[in-house]
PDB file of N, CA and C in Angstrom:
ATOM      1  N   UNK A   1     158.390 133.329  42.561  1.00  0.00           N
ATOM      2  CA  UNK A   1     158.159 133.838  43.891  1.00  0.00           C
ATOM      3  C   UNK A   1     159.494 134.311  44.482  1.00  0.00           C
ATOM      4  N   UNK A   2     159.354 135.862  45.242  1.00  0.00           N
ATOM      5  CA  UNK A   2     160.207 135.852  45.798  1.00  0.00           C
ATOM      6  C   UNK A   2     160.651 135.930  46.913  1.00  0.00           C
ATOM      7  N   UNK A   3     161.602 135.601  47.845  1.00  0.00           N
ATOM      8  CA  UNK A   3     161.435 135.312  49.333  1.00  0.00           C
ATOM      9  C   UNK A   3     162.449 137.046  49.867  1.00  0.00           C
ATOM     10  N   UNK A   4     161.780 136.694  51.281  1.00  0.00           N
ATOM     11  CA  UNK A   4     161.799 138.091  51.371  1.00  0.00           C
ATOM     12  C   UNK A   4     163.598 137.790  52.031  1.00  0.00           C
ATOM     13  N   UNK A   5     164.443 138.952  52.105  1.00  0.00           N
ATOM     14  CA  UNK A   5     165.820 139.095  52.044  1.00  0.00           C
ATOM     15  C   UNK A   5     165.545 138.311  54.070  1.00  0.00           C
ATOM     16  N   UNK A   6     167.215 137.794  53.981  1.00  0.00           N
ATOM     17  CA  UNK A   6     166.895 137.749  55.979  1.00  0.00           C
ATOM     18  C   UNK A   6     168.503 138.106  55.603  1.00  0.00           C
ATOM     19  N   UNK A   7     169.232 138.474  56.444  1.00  0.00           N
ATOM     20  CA  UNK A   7     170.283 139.130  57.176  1.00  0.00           C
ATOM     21  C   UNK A   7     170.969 138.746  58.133  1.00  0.00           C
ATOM     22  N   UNK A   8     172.169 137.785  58.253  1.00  0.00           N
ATOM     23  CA  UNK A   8     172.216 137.539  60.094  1.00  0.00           C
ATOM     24  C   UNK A   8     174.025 138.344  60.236  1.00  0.00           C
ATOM     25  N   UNK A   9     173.806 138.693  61.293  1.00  0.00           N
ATOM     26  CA  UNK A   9     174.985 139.117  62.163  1.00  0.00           C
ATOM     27  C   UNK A   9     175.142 138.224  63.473  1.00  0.00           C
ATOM     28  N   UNK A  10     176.656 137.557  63.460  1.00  0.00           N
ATOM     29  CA  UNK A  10     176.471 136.655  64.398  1.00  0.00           C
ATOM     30  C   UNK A  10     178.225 136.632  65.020  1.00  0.00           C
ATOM     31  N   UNK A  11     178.184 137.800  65.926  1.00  0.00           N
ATOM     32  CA  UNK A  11     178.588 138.080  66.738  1.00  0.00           C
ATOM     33  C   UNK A  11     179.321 136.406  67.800  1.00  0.00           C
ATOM     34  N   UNK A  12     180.578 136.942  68.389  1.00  0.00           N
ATOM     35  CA  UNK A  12     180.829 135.942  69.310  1.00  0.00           C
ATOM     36  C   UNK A  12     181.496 136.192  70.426  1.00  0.00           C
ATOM     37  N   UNK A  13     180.557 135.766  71.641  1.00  0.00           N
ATOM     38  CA  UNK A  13     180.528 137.014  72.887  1.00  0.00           C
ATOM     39  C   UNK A  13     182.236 136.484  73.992  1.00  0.00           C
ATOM     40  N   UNK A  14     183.114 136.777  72.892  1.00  0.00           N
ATOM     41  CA  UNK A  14     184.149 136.481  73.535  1.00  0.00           C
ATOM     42  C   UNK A  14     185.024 137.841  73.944  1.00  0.00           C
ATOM     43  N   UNK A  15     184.306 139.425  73.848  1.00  0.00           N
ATOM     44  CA  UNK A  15     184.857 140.437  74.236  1.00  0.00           C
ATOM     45  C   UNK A  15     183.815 141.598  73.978  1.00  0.00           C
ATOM     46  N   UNK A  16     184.294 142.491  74.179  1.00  0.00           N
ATOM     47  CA  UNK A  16     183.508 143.792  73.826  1.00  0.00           C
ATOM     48  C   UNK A  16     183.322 144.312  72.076  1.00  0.00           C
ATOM     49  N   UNK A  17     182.000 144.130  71.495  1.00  0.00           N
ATOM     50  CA  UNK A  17     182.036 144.955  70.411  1.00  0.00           C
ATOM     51  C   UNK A  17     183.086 145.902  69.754  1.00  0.00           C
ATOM     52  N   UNK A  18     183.777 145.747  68.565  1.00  0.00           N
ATOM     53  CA  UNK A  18     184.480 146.358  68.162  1.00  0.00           C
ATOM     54  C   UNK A  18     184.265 147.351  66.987  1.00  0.00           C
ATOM     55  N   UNK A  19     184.823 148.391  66.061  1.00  0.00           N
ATOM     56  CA  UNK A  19     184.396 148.962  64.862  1.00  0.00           C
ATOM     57  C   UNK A  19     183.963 148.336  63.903  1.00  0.00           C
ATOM     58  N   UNK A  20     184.912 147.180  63.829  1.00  0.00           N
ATOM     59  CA  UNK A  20     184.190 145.770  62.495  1.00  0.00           C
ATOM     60  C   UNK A  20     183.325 145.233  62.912  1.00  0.00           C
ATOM     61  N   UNK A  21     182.853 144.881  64.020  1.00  0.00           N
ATOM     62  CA  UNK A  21     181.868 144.080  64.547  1.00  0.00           C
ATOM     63  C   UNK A  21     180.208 144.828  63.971  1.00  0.00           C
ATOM     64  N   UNK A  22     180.327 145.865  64.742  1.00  0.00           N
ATOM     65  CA  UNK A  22     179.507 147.286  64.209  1.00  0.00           C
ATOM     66  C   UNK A  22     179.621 147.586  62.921  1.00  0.00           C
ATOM     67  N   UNK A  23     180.250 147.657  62.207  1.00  0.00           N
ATOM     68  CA  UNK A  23     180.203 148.234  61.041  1.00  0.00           C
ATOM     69  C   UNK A  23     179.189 146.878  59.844  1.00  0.00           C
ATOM     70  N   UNK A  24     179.360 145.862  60.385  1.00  0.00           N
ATOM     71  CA  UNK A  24     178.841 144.616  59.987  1.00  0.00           C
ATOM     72  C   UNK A  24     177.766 144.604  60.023  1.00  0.00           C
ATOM     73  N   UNK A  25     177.155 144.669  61.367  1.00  0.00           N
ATOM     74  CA  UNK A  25     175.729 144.687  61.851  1.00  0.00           C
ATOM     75  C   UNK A  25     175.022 145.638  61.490  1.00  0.00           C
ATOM     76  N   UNK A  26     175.562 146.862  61.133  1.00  0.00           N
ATOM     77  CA  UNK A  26     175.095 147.952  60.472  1.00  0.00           C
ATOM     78  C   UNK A  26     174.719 148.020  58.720  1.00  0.00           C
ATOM     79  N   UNK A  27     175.414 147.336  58.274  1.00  0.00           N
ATOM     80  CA  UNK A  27     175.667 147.294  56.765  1.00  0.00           C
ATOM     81  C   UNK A  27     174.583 146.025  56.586  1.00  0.00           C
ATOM     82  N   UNK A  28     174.369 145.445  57.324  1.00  0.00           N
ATOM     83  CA  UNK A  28     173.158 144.336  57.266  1.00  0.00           C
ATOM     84  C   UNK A  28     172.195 144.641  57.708  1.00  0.00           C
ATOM     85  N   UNK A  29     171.862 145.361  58.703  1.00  0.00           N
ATOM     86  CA  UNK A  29     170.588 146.024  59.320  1.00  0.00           C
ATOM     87  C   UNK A  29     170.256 146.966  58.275  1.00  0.00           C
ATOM     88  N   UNK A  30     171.028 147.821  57.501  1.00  0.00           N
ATOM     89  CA  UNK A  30     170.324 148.783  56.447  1.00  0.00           C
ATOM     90  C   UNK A  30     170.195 148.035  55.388  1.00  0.00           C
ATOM     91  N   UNK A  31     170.924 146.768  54.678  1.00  0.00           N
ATOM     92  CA  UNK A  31     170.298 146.107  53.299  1.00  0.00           C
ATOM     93  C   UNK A  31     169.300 145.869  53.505  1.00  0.00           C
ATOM     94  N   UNK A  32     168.790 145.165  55.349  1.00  0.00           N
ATOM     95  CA  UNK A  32     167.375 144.414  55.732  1.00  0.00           C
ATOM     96  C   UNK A  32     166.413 145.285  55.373  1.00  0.00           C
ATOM     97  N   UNK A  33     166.982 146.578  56.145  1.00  0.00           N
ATOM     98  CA  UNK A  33     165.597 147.735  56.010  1.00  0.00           C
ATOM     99  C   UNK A  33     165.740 148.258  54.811  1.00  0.00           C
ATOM    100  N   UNK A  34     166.079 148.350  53.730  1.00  0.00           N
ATOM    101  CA  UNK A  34     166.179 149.002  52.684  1.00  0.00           C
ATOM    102  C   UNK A  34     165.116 147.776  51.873  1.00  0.00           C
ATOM    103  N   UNK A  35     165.624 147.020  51.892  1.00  0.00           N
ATOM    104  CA  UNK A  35     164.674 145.517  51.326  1.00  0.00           C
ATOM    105  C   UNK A  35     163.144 144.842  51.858  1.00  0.00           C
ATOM    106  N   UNK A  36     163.204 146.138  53.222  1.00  0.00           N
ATOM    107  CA  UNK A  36     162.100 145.176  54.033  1.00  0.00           C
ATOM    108  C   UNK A  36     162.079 143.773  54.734  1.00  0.00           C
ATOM    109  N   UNK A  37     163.412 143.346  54.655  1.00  0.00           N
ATOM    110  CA  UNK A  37     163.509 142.200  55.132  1.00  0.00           C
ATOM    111  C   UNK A  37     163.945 141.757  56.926  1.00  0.00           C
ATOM    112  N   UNK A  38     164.598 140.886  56.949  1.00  0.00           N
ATOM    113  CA  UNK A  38     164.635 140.572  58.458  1.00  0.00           C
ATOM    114  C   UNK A  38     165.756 140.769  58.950  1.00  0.00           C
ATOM    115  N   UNK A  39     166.730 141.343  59.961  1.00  0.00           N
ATOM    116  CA  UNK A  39     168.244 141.305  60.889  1.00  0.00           C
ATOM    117  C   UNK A  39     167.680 140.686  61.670  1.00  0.00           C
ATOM    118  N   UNK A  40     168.607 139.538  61.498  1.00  0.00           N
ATOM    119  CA  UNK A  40     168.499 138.678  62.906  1.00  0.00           C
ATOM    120  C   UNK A  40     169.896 138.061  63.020  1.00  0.00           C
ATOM    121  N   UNK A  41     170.046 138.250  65.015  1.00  0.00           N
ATOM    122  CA  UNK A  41     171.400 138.024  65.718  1.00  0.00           C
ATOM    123  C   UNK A  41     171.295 136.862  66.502  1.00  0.00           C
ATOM    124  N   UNK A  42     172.736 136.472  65.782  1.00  0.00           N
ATOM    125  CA  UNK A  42     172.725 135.097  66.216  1.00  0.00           C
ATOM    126  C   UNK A  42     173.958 134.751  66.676  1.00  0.00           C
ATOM    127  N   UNK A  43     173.892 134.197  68.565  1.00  0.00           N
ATOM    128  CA  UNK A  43     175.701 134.155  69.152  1.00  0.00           C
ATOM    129  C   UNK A  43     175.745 132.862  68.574  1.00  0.00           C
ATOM    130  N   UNK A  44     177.152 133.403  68.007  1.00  0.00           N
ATOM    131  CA  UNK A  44     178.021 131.805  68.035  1.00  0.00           C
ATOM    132  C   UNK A  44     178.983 131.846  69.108  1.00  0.00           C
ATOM    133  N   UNK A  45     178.370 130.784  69.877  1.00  0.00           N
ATOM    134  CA  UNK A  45     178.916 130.976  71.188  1.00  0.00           C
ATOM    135  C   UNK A  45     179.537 129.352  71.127  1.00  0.00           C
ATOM    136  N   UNK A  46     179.898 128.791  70.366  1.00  0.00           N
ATOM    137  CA  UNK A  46     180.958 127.841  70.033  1.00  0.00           C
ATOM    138  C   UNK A  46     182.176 127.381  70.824  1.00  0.00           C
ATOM    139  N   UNK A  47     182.846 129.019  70.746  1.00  0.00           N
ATOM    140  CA  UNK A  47     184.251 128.667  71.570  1.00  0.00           C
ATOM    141  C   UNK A  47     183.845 128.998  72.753  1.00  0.00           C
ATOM    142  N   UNK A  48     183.539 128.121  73.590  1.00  0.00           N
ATOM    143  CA  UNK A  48     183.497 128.350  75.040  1.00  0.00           C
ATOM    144  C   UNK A  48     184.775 128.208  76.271  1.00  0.00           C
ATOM    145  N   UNK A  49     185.486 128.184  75.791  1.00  0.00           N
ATOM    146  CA  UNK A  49     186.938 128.998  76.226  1.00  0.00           C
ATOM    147  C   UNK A  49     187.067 129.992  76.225  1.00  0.00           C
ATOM    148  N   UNK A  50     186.740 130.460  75.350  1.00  0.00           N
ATOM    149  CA  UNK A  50     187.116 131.951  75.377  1.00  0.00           C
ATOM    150  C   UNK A  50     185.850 132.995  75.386  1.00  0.00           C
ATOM    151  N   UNK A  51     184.790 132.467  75.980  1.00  0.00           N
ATOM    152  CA  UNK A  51     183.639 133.559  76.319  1.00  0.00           C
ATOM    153  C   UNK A  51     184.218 134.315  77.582  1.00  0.00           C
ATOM    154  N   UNK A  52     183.361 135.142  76.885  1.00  0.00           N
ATOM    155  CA  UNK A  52     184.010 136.552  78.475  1.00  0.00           C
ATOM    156  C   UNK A  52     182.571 136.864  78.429  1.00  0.00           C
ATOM    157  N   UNK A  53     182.570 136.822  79.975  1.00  0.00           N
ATOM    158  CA  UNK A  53     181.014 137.117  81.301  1.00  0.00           C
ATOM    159  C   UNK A  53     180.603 138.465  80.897  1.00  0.00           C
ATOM    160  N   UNK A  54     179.359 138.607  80.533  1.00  0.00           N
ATOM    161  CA  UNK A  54     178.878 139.667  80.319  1.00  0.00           C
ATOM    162  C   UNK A  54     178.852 140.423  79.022  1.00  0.00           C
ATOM    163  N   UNK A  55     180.006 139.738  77.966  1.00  0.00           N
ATOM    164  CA  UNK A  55     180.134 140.178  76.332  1.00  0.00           C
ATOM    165  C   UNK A  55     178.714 139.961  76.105  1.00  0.00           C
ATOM    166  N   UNK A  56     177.607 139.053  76.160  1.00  0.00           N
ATOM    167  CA  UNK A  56     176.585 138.852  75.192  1.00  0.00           C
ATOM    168  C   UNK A  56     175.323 140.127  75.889  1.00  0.00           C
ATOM    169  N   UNK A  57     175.465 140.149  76.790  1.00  0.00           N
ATOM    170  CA  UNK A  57     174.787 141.610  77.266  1.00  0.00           C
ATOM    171  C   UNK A  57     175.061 142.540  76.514  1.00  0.00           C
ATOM    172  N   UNK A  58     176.571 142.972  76.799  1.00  0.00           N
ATOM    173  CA  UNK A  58     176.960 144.429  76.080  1.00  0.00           C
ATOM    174  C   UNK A  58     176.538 144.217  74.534  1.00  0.00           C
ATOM    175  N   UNK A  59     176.964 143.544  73.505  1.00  0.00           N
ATOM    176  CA  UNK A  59     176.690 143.454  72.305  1.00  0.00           C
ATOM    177  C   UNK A  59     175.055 143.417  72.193  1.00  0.00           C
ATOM    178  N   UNK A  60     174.153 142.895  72.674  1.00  0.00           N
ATOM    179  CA  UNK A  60     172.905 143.554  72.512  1.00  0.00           C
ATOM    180  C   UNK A  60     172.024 144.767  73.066  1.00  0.00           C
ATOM    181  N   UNK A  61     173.356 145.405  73.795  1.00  0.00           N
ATOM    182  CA  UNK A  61     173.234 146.607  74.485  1.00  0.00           C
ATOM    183  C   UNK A  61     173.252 148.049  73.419  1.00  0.00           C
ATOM    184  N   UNK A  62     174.546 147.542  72.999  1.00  0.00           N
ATOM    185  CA  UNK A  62     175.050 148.338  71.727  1.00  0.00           C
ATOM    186  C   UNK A  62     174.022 147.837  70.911  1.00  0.00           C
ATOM    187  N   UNK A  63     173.817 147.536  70.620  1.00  0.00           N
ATOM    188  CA  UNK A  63     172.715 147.144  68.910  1.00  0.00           C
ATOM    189  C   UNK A  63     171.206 147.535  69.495  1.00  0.00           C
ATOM    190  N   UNK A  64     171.056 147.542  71.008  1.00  0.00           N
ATOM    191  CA  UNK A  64     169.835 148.533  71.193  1.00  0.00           C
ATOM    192  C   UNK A  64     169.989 150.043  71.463  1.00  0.00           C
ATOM    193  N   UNK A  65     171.547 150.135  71.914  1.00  0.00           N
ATOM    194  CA  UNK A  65     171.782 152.013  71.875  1.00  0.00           C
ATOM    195  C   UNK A  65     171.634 152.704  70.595  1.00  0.00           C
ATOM    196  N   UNK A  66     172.390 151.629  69.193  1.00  0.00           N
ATOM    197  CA  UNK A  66     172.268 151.925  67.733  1.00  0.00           C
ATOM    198  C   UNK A  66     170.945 152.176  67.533  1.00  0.00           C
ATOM    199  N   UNK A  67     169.735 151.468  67.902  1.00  0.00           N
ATOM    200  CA  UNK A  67     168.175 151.266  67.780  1.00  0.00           C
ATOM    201  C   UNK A  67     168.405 150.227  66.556  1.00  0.00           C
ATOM    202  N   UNK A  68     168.952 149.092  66.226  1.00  0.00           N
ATOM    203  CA  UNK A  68     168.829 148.620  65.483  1.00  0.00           C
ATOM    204  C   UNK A  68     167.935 147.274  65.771  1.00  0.00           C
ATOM    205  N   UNK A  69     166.849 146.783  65.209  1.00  0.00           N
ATOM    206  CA  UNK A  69     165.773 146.282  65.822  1.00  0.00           C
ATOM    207  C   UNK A  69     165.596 144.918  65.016  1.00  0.00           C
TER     208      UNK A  69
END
């Protein structure tokens, strides 16, 4: 049996999305869809020192401007 692919990008909302950040979430969102399988985002919101107000908005802002679903 085989299980279907899952994918995670897990972002950490301590600033604004960057080119690597994106380029990550992208390269995993197309293995998912190429495989049929699942992208799923997940904050590691861990360091809570260093969260910045409003990063976890923008980063799922961007990943809905991309249409990545």
């Amino acid at each position: 049996m085989i299980d279907q692919v899952r994918v995670r990008y897990a972002p950490s909302p301590t600033g604004d999305p960057h080119v690597g950040n994106i380029r990550t979430a992208l390269f995993n969102w197309l293995f998912a869809r190429h495989h049929g399988g699942a992208f799923i985002v997940r904050i590691e919101d861990t360091d809570q020192t260093r969260k910045v107000l409003g990063a976890l908005e923008n980063i799922l802002e961007v990943l809905h401007w991309l249409n990545m679903d």
